[in-house]
C-alpha atoms as a PDB file:
ATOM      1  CA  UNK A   1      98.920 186.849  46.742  1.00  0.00           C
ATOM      2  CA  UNK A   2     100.507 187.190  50.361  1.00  0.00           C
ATOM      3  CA  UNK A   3     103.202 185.195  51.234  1.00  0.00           C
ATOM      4  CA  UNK A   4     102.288 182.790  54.427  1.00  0.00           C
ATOM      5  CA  UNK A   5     105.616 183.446  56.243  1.00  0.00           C
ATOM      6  CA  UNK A   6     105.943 187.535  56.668  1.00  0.00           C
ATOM      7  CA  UNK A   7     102.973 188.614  54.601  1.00  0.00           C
ATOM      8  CA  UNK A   8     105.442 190.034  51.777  1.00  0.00           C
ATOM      9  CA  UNK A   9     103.601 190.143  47.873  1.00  0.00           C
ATOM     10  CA  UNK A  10     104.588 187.530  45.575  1.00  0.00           C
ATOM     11  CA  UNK A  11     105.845 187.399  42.399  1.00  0.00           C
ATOM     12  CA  UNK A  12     105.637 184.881  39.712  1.00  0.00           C
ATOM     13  CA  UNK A  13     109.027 184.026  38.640  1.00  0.00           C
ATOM     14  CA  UNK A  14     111.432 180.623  39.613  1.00  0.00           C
ATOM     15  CA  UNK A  15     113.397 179.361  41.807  1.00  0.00           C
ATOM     16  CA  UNK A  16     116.247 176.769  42.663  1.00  0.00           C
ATOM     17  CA  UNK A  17     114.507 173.028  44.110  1.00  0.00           C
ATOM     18  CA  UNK A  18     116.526 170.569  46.003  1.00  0.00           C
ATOM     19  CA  UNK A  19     115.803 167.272  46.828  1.00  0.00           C
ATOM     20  CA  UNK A  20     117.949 164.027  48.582  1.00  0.00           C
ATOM     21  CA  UNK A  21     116.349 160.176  47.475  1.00  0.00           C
ATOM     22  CA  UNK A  22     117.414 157.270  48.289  1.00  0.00           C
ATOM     23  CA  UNK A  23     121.484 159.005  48.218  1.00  0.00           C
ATOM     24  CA  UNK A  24     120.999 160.352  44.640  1.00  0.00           C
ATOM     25  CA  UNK A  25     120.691 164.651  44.797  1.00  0.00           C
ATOM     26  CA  UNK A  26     118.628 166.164  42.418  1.00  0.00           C
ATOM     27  CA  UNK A  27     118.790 169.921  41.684  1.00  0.00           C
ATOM     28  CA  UNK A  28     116.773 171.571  39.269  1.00  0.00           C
ATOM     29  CA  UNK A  29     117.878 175.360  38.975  1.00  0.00           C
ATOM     30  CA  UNK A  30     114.980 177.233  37.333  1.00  0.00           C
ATOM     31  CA  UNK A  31     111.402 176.373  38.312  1.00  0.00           C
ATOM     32  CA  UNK A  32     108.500 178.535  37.621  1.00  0.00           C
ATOM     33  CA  UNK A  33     106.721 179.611  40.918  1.00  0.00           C
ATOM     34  CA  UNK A  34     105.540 182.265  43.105  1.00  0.00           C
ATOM     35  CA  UNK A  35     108.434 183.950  44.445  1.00  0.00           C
ATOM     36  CA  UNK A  36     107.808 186.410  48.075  1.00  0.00           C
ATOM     37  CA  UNK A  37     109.874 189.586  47.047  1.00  0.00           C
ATOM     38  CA  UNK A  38     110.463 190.159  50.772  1.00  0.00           C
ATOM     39  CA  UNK A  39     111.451 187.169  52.266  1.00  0.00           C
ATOM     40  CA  UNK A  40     112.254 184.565  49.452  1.00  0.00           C
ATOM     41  CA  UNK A  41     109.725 182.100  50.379  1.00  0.00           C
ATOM     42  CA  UNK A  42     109.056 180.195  47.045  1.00  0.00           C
ATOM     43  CA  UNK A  43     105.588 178.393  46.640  1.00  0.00           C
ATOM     44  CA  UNK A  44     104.954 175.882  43.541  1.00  0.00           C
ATOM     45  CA  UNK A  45     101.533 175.765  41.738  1.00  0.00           C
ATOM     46  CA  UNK A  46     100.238 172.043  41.410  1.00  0.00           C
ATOM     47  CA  UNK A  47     101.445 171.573  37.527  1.00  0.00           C
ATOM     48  CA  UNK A  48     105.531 171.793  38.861  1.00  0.00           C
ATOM     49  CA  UNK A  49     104.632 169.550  42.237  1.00  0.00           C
ATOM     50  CA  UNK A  50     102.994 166.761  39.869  1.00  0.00           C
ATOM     51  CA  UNK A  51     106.299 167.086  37.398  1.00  0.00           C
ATOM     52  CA  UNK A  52     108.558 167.284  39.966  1.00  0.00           C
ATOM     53  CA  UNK A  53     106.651 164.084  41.824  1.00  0.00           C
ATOM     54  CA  UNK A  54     107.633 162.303  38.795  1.00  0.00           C
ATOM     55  CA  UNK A  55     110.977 162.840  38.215  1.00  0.00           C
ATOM     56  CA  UNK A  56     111.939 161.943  41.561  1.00  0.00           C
ATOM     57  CA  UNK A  57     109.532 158.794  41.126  1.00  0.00           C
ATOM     58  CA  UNK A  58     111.394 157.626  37.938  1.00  0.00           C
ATOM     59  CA  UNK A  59     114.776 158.558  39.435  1.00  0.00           C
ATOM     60  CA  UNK A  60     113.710 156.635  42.471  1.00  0.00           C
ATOM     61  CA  UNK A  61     112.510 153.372  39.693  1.00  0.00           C
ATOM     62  CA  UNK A  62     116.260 153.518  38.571  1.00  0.00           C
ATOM     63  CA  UNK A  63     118.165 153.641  41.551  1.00  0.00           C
ATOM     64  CA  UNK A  64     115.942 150.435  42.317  1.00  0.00           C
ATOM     65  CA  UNK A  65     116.958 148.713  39.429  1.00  0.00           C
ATOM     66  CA  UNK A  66     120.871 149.485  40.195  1.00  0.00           C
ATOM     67  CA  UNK A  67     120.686 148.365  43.921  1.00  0.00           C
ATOM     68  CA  UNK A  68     117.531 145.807  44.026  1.00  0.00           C
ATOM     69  CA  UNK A  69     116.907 145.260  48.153  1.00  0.00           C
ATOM     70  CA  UNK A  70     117.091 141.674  49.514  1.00  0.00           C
END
């Protein structure tokens, strides 16, 4: 596989993800994906987007329940 960004070969390995909801940060350190060895570029197969989907969906439930909107 060719990386989209400089053409570099990827590598399966993991990588850091960030994300910013609703003012909560979530950080997971180590997720499996394919990793360009030139450039860094980091590309998730569909299993990791639909779990992390859902994490941020149930964090985004809670913080709902702690600060219901008028």
């Amino acid at each position: 596989m060719k990386c989209i960004h400089c053409r570099g070969e990827m590598k399966r390995g993991h990588t850091p993800f960030h994300a910013d909801r609703r003012g909560c940060h979530v950080t997971l350190d180590a997720v499996p994906a394919w990793v360009c060895r030139q450039c860094g570029e980091a590309y998730f197969e569909e299993r990791e987007v639909d779990t992390i989907q859902k994490l941020i969906g149930a964090i985004e439930q809670e913080i709902r329940a702690l600060a219901p909107t008028a």
